[in-house]
PDB file of N, CA and C in Angstrom:
ATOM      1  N   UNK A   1     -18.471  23.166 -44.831  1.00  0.00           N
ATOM      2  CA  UNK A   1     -18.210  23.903 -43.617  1.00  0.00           C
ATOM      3  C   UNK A   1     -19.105  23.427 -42.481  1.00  0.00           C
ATOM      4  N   UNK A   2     -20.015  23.434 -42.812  1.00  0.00           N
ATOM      5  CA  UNK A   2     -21.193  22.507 -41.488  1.00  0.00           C
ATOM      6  C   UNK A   2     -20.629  21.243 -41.168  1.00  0.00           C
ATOM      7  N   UNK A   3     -20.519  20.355 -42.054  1.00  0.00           N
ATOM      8  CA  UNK A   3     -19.690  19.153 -41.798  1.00  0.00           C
ATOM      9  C   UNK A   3     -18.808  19.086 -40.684  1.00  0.00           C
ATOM     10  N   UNK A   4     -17.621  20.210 -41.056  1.00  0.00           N
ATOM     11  CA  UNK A   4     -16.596  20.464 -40.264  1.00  0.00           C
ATOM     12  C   UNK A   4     -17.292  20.463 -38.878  1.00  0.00           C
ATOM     13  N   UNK A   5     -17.903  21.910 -38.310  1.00  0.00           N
ATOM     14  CA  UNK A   5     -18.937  22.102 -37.450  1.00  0.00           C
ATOM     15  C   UNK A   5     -19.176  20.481 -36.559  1.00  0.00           C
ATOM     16  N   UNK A   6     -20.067  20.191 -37.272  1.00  0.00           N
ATOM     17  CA  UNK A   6     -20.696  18.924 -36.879  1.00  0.00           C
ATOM     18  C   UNK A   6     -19.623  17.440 -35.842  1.00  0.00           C
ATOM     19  N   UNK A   7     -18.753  17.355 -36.947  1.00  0.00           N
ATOM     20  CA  UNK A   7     -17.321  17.105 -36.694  1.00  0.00           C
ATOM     21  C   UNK A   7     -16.550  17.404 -35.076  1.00  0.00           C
ATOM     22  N   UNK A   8     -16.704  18.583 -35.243  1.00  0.00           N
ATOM     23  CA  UNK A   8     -16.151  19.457 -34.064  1.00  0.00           C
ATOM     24  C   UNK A   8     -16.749  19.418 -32.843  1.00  0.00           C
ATOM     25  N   UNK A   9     -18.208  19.289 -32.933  1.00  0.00           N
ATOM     26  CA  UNK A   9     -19.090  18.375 -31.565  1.00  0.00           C
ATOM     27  C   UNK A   9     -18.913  17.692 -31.473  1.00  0.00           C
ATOM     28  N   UNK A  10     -19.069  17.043 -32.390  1.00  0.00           N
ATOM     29  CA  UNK A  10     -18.839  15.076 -32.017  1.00  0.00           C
ATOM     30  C   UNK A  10     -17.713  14.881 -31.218  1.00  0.00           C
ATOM     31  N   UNK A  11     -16.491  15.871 -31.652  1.00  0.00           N
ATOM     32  CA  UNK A  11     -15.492  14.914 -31.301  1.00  0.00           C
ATOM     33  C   UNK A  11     -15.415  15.944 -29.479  1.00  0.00           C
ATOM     34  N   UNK A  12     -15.813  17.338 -29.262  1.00  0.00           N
ATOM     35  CA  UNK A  12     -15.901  17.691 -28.392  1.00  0.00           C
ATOM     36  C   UNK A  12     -17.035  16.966 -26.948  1.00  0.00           C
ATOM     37  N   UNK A  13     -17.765  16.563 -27.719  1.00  0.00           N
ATOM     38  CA  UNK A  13     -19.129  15.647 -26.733  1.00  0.00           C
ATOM     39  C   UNK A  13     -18.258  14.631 -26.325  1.00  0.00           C
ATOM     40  N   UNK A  14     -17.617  13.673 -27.286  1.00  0.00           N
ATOM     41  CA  UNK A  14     -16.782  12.643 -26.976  1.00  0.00           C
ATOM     42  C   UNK A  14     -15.724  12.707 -25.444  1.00  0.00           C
ATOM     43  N   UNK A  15     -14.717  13.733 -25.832  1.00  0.00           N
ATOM     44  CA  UNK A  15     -13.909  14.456 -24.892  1.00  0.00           C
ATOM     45  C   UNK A  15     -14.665  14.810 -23.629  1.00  0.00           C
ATOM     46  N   UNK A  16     -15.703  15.363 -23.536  1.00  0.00           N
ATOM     47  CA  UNK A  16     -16.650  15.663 -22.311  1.00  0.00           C
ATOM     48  C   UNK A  16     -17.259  14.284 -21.752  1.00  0.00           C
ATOM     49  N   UNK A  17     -17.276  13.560 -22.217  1.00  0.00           N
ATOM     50  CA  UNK A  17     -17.776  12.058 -22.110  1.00  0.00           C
ATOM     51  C   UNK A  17     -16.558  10.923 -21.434  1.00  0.00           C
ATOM     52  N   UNK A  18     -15.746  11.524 -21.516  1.00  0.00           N
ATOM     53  CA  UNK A  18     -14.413  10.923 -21.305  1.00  0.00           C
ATOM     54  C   UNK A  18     -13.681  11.349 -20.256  1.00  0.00           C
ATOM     55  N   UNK A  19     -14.318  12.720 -19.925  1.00  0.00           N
ATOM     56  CA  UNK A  19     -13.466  13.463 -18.686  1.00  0.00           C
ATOM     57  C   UNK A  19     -15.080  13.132 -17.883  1.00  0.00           C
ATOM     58  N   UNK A  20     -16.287  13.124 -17.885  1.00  0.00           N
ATOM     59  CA  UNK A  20     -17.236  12.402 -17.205  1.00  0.00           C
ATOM     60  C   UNK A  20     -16.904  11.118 -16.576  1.00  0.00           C
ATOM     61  N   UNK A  21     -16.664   9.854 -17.719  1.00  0.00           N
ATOM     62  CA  UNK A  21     -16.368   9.385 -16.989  1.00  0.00           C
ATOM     63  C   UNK A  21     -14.867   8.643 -16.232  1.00  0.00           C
ATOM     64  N   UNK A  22     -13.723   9.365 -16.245  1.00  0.00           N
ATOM     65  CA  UNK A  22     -12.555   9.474 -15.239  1.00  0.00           C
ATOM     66  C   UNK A  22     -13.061  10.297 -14.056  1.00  0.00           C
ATOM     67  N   UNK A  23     -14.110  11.228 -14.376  1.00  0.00           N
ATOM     68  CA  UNK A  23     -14.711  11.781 -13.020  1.00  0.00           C
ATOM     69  C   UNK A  23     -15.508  10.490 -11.916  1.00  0.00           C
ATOM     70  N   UNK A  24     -16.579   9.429 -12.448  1.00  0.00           N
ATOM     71  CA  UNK A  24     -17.099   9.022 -12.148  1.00  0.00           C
ATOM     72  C   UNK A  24     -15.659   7.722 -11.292  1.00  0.00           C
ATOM     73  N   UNK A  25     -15.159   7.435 -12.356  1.00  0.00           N
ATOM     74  CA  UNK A  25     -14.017   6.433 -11.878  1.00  0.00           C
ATOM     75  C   UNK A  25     -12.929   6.726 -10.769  1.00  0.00           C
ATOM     76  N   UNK A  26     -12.774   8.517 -10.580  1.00  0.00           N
ATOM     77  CA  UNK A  26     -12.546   8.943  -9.655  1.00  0.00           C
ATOM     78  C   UNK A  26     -12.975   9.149  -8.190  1.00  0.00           C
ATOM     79  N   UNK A  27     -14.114   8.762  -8.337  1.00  0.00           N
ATOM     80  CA  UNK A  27     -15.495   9.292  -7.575  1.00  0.00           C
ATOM     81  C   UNK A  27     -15.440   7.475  -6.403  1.00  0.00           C
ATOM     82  N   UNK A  28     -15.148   6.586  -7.605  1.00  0.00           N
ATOM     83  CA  UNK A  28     -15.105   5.437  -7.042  1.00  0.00           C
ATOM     84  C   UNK A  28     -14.108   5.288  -6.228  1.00  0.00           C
ATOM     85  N   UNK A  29     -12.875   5.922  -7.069  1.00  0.00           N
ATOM     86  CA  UNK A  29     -11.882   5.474  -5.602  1.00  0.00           C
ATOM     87  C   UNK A  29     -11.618   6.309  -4.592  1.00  0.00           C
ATOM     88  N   UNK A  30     -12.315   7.035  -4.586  1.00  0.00           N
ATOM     89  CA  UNK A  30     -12.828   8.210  -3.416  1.00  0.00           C
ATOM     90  C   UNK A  30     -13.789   6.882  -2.384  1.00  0.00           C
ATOM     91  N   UNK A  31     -14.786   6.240  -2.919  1.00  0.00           N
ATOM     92  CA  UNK A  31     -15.173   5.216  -2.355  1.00  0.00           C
ATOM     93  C   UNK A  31     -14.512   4.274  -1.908  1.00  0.00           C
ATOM     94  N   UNK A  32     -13.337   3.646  -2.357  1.00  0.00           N
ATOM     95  CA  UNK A  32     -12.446   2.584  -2.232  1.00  0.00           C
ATOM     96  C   UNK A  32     -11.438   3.561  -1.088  1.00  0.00           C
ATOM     97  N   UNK A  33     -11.315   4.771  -0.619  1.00  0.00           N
ATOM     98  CA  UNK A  33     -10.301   5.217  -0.174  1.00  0.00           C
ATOM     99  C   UNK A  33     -11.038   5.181   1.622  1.00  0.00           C
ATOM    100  N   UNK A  34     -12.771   5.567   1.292  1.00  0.00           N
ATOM    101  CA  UNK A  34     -13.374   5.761   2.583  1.00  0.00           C
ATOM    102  C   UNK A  34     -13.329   4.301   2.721  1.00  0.00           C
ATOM    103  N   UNK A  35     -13.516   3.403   2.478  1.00  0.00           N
ATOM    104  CA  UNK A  35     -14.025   1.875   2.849  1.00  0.00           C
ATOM    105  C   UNK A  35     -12.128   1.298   3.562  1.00  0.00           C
ATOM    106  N   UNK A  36     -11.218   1.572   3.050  1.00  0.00           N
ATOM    107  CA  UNK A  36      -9.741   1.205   3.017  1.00  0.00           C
ATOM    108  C   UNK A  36      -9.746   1.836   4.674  1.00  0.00           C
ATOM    109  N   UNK A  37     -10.257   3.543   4.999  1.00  0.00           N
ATOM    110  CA  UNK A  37     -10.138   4.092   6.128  1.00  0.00           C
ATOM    111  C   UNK A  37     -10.551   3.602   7.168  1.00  0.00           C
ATOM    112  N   UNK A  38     -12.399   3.011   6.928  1.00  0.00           N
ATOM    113  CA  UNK A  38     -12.784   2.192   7.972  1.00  0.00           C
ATOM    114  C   UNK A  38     -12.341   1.048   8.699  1.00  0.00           C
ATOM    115  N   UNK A  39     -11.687   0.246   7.278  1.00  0.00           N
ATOM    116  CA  UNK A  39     -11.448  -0.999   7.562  1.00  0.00           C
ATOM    117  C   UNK A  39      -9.673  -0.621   8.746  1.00  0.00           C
ATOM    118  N   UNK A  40      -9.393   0.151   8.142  1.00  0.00           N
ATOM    119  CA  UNK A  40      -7.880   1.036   9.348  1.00  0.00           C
ATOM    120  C   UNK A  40      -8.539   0.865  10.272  1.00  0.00           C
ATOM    121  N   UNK A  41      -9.664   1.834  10.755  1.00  0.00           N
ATOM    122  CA  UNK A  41      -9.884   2.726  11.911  1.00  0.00           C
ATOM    123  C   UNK A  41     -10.753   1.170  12.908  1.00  0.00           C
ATOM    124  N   UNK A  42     -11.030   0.101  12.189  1.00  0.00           N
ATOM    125  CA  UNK A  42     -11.310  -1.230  12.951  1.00  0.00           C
ATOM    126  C   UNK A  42     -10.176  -1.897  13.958  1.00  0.00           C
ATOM    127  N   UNK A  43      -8.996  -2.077  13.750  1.00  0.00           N
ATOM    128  CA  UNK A  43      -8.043  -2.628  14.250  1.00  0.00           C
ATOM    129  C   UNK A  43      -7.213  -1.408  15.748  1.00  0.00           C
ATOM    130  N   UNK A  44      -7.468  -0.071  15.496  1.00  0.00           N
ATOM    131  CA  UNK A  44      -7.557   0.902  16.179  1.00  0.00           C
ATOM    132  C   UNK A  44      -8.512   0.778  17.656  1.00  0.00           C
ATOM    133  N   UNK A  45      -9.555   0.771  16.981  1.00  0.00           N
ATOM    134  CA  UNK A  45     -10.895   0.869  17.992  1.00  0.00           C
ATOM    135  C   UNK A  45     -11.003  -0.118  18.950  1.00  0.00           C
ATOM    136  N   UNK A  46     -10.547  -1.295  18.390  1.00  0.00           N
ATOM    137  CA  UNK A  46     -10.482  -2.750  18.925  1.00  0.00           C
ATOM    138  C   UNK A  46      -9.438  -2.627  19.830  1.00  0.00           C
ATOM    139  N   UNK A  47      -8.163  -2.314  19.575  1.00  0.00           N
ATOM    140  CA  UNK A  47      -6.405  -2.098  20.152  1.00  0.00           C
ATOM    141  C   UNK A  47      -7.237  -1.421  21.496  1.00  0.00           C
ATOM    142  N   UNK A  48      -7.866  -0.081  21.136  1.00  0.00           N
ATOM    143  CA  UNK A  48      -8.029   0.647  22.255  1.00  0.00           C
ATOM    144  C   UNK A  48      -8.929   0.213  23.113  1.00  0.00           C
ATOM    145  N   UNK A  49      -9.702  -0.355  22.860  1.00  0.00           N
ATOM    146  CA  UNK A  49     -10.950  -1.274  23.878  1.00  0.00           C
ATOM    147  C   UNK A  49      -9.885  -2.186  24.721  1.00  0.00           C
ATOM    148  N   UNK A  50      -8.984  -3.101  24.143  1.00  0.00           N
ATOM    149  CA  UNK A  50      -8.411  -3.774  24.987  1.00  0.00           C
ATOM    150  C   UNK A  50      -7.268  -3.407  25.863  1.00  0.00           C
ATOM    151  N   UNK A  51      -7.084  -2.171  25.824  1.00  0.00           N
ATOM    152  CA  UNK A  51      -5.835  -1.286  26.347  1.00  0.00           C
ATOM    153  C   UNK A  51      -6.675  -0.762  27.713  1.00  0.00           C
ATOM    154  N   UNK A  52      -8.034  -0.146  26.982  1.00  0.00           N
ATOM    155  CA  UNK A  52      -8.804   0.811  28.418  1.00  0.00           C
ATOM    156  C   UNK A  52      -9.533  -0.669  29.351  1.00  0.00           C
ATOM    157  N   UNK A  53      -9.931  -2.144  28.557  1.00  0.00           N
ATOM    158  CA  UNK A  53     -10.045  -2.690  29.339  1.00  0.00           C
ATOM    159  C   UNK A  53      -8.878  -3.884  29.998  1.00  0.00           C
ATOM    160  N   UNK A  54      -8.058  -3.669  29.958  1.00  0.00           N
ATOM    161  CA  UNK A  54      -6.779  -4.215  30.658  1.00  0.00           C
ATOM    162  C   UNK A  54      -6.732  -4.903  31.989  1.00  0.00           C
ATOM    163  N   UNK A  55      -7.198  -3.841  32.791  1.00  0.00           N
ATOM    164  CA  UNK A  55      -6.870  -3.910  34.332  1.00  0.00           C
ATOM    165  C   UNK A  55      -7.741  -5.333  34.650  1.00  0.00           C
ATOM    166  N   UNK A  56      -8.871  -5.756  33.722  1.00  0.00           N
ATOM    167  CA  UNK A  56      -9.445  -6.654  34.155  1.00  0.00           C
ATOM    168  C   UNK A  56      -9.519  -8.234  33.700  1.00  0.00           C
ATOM    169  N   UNK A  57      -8.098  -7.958  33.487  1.00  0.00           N
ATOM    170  CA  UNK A  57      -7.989  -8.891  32.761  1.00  0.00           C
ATOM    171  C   UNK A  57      -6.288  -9.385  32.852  1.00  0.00           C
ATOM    172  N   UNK A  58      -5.970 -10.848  32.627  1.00  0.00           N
ATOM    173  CA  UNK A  58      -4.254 -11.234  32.941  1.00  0.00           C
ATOM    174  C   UNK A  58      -4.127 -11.289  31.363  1.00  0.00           C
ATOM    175  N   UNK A  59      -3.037 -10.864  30.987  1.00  0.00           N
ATOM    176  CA  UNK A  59      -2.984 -11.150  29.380  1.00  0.00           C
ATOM    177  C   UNK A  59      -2.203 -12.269  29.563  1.00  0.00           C
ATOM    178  N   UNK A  60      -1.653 -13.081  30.452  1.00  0.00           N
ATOM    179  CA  UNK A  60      -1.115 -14.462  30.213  1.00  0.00           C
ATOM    180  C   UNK A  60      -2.224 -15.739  30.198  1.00  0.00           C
ATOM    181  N   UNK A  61      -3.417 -15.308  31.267  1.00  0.00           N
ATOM    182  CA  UNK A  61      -4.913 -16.178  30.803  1.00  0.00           C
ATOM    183  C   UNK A  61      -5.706 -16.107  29.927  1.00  0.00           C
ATOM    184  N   UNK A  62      -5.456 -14.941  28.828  1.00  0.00           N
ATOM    185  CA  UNK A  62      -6.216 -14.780  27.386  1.00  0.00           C
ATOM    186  C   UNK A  62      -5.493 -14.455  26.238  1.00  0.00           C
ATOM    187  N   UNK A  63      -3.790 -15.380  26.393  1.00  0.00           N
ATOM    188  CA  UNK A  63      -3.251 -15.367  25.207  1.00  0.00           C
ATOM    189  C   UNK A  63      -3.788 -15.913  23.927  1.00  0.00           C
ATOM    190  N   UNK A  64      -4.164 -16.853  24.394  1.00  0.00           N
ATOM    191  CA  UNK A  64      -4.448 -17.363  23.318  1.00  0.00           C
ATOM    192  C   UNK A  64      -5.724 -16.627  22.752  1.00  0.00           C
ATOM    193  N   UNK A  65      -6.577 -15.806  23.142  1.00  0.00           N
ATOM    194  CA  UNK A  65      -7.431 -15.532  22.267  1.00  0.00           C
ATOM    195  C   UNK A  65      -6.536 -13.565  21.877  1.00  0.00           C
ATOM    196  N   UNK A  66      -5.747 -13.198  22.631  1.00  0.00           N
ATOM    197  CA  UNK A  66      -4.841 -12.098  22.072  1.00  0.00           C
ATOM    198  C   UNK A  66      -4.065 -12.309  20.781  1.00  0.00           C
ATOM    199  N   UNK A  67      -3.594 -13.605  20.674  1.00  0.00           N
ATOM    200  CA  UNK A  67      -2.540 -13.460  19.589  1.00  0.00           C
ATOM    201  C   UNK A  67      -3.262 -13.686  18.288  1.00  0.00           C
ATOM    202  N   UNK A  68      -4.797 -14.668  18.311  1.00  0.00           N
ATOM    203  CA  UNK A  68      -5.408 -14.662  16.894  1.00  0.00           C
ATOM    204  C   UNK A  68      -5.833 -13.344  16.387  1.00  0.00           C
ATOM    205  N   UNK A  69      -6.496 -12.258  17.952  1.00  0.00           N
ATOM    206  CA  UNK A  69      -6.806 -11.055  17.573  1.00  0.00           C
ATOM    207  C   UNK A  69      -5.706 -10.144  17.134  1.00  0.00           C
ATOM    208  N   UNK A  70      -4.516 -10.111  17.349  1.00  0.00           N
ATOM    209  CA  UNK A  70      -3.626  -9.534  16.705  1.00  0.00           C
ATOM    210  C   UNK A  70      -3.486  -9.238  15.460  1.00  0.00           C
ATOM    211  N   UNK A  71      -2.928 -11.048  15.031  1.00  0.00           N
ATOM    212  CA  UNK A  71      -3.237 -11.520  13.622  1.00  0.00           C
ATOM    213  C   UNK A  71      -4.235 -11.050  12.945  1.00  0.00           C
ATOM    214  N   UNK A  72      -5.471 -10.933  13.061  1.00  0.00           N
ATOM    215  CA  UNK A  72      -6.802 -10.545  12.559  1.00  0.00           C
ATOM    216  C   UNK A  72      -6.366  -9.034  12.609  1.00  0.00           C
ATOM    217  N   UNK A  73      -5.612  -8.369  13.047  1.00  0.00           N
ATOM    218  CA  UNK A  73      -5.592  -6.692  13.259  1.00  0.00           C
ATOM    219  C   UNK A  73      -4.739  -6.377  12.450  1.00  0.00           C
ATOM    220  N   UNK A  74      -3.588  -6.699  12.445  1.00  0.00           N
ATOM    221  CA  UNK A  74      -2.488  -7.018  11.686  1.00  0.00           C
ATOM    222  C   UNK A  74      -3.271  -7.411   9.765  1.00  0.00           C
ATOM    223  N   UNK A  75      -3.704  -8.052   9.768  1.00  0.00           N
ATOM    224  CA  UNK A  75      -4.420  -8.448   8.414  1.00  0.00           C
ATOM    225  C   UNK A  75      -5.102  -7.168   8.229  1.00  0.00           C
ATOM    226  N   UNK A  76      -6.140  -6.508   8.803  1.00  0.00           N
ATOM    227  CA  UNK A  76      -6.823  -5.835   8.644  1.00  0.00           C
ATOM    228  C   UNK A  76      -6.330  -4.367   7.845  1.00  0.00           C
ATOM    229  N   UNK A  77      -5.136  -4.009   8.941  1.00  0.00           N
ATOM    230  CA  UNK A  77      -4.390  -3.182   8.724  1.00  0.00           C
ATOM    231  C   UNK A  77      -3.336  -3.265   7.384  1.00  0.00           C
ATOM    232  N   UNK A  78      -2.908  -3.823   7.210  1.00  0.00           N
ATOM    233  CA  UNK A  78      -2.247  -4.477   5.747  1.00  0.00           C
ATOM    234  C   UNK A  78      -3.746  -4.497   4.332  1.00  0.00           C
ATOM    235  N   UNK A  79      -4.744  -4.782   4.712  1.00  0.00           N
ATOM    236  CA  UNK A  79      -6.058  -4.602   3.660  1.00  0.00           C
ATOM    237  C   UNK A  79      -6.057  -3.316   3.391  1.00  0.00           C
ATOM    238  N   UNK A  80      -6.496  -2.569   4.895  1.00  0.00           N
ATOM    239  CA  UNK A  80      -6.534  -0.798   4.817  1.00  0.00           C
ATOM    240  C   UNK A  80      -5.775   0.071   4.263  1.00  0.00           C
ATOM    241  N   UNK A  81      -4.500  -0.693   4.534  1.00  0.00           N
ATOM    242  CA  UNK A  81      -3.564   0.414   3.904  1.00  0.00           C
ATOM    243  C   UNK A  81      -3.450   0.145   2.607  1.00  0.00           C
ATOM    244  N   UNK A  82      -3.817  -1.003   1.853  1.00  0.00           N
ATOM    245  CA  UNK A  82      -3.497  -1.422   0.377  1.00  0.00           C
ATOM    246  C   UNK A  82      -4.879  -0.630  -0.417  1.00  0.00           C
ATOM    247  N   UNK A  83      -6.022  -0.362   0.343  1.00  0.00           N
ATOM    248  CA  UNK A  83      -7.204  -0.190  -0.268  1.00  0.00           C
ATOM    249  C   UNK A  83      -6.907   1.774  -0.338  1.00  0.00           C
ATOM    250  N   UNK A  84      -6.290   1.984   0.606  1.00  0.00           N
ATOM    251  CA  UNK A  84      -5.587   3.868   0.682  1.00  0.00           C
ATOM    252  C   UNK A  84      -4.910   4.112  -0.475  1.00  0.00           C
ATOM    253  N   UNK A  85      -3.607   3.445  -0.026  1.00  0.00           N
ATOM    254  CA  UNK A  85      -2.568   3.355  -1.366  1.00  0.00           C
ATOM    255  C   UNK A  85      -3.341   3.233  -2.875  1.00  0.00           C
ATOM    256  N   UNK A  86      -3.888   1.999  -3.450  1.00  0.00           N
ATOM    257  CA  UNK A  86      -4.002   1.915  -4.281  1.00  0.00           C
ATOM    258  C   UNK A  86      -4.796   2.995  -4.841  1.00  0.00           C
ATOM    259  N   UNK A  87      -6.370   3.661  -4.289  1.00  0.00           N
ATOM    260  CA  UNK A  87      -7.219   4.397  -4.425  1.00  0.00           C
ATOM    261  C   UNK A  87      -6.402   5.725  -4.849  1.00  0.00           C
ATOM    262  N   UNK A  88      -5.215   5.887  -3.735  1.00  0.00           N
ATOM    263  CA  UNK A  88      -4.629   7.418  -4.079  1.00  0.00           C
ATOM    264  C   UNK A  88      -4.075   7.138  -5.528  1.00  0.00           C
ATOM    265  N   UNK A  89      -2.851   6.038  -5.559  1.00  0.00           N
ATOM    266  CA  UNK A  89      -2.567   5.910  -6.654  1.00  0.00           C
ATOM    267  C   UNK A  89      -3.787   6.223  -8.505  1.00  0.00           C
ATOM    268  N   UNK A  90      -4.550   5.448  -7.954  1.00  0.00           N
ATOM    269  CA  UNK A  90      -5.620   5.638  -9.064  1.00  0.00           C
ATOM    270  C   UNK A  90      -5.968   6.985  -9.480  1.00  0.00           C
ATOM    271  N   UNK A  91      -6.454   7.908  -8.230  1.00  0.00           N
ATOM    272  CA  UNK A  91      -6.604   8.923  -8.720  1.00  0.00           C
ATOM    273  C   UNK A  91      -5.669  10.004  -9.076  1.00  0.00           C
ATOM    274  N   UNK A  92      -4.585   9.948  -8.745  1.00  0.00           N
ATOM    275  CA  UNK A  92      -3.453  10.668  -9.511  1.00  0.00           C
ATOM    276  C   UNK A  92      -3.531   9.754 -11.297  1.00  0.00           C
ATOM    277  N   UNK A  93      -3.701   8.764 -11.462  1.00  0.00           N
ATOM    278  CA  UNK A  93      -3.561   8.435 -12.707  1.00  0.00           C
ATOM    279  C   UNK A  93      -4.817   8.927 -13.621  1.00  0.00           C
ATOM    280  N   UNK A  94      -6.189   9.451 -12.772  1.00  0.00           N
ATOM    281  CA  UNK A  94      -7.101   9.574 -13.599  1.00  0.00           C
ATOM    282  C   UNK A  94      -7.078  11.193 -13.454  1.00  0.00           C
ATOM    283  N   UNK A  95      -6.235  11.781 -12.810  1.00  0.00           N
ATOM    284  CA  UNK A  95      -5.998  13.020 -12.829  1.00  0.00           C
ATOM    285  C   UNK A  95      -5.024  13.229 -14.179  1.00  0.00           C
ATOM    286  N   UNK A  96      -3.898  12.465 -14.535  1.00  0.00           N
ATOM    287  CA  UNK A  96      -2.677  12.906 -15.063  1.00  0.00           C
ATOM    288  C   UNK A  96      -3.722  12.516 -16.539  1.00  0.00           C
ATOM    289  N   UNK A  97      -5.017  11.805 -16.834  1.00  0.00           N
ATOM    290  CA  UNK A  97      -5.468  10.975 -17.928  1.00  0.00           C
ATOM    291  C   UNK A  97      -6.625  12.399 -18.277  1.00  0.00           C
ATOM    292  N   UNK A  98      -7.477  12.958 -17.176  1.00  0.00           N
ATOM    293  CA  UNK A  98      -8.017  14.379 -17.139  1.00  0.00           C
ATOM    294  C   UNK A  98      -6.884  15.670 -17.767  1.00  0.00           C
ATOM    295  N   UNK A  99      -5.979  15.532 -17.283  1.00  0.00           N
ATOM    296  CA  UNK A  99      -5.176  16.866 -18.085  1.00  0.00           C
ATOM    297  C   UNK A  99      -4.346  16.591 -19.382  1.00  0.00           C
ATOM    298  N   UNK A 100      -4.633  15.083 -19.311  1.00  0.00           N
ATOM    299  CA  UNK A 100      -3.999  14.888 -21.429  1.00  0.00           C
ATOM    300  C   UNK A 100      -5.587  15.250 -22.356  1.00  0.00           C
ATOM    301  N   UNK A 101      -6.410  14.774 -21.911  1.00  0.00           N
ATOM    302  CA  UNK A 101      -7.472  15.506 -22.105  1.00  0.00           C
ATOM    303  C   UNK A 101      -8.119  17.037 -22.520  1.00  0.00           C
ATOM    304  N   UNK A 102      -7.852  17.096 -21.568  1.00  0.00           N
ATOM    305  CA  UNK A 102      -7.634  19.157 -21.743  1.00  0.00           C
ATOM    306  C   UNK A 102      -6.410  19.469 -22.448  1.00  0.00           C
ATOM    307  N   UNK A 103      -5.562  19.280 -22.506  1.00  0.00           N
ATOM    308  CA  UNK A 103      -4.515  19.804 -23.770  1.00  0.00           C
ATOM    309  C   UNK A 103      -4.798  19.338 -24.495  1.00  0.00           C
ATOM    310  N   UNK A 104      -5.315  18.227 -25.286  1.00  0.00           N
ATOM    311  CA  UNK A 104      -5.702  17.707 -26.288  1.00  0.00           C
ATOM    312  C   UNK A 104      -7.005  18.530 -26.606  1.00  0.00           C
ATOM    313  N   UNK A 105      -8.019  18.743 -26.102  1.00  0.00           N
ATOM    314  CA  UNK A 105      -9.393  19.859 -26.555  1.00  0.00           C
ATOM    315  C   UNK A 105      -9.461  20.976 -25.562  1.00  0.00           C
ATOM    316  N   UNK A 106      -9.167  22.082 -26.144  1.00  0.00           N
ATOM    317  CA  UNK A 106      -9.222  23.419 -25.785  1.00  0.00           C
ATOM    318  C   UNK A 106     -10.756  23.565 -24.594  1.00  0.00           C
ATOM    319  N   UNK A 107     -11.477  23.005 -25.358  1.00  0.00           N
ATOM    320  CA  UNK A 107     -13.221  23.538 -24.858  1.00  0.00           C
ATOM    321  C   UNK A 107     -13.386  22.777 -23.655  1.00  0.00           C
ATOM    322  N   UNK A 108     -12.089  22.086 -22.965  1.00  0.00           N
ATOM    323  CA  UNK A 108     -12.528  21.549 -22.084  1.00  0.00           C
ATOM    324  C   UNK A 108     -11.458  22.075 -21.010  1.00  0.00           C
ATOM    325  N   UNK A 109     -10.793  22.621 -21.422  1.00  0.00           N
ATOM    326  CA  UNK A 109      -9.639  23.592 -20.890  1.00  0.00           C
ATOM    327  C   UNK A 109     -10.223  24.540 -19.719  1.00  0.00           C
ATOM    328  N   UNK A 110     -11.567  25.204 -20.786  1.00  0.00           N
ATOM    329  CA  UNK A 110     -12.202  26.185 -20.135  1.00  0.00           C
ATOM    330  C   UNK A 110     -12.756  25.691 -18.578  1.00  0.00           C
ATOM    331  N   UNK A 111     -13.473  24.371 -18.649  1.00  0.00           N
ATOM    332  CA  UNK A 111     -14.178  24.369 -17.598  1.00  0.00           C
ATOM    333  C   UNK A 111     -13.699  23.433 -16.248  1.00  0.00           C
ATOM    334  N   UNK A 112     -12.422  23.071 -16.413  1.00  0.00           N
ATOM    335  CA  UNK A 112     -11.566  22.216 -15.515  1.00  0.00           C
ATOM    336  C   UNK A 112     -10.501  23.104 -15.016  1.00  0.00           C
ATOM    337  N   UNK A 113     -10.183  23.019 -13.718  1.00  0.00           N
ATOM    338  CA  UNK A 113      -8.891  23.640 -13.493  1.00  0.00           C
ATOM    339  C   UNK A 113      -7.614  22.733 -13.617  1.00  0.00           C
TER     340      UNK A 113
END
């Protein structure tokens, strides 16, 4: 009967160890989701600098340095949104991997919603 017992931690510590770390791996793409935002909110900030500074400027005498900055914004924006996407994606998967978890051990039922 202790055996059993004994048994029954192990495999409960395990389970707590496992929803630790999908927490921690969650935690990361919470990191990967802020870094994806910045790298957005770059191509934004830039757009709008050259919009409020306009008037001083011919955009037919600084094409050529407009259309590489585009390109470069354009890239940026395509990074940002892949680094959003993927991050959300992840954490719905380490969410759906957290609640096979908890139906699988009761004792962890208790302390997760």
């Amino acid at each position: 009967m202790k055996n059993l017992s004994a048994d029954t931690n192990k495999i409960d510590s395990v389970a707590i160890n496992e929803v630790q770390l999908m927490l921690a791996e969650k935690r990361t793409s919470l990191a990967v989701m802020r870094t994806g935002i910045a790298v957005l909110a770059l191509p934004l900030s830039v757009m709008s600098l050259l919009i409020a500074t306009s008037k001083y400027y011919d955009v037919l005498h600084v094409l050529h340095f407009l259309i590489p900055l585009g390109i470069l914004n354009l890239i940026l924006i395509v990074i940002g949104a892949y680094l959003i996407i993927r991050s959300i994606l992840r954490m719905r998967h380490y969410d759906r991997f957290i609640n096979e978890i908890k139906k699988k051990h009761s004792i962890i039922g208790e302390f997760i919603e």
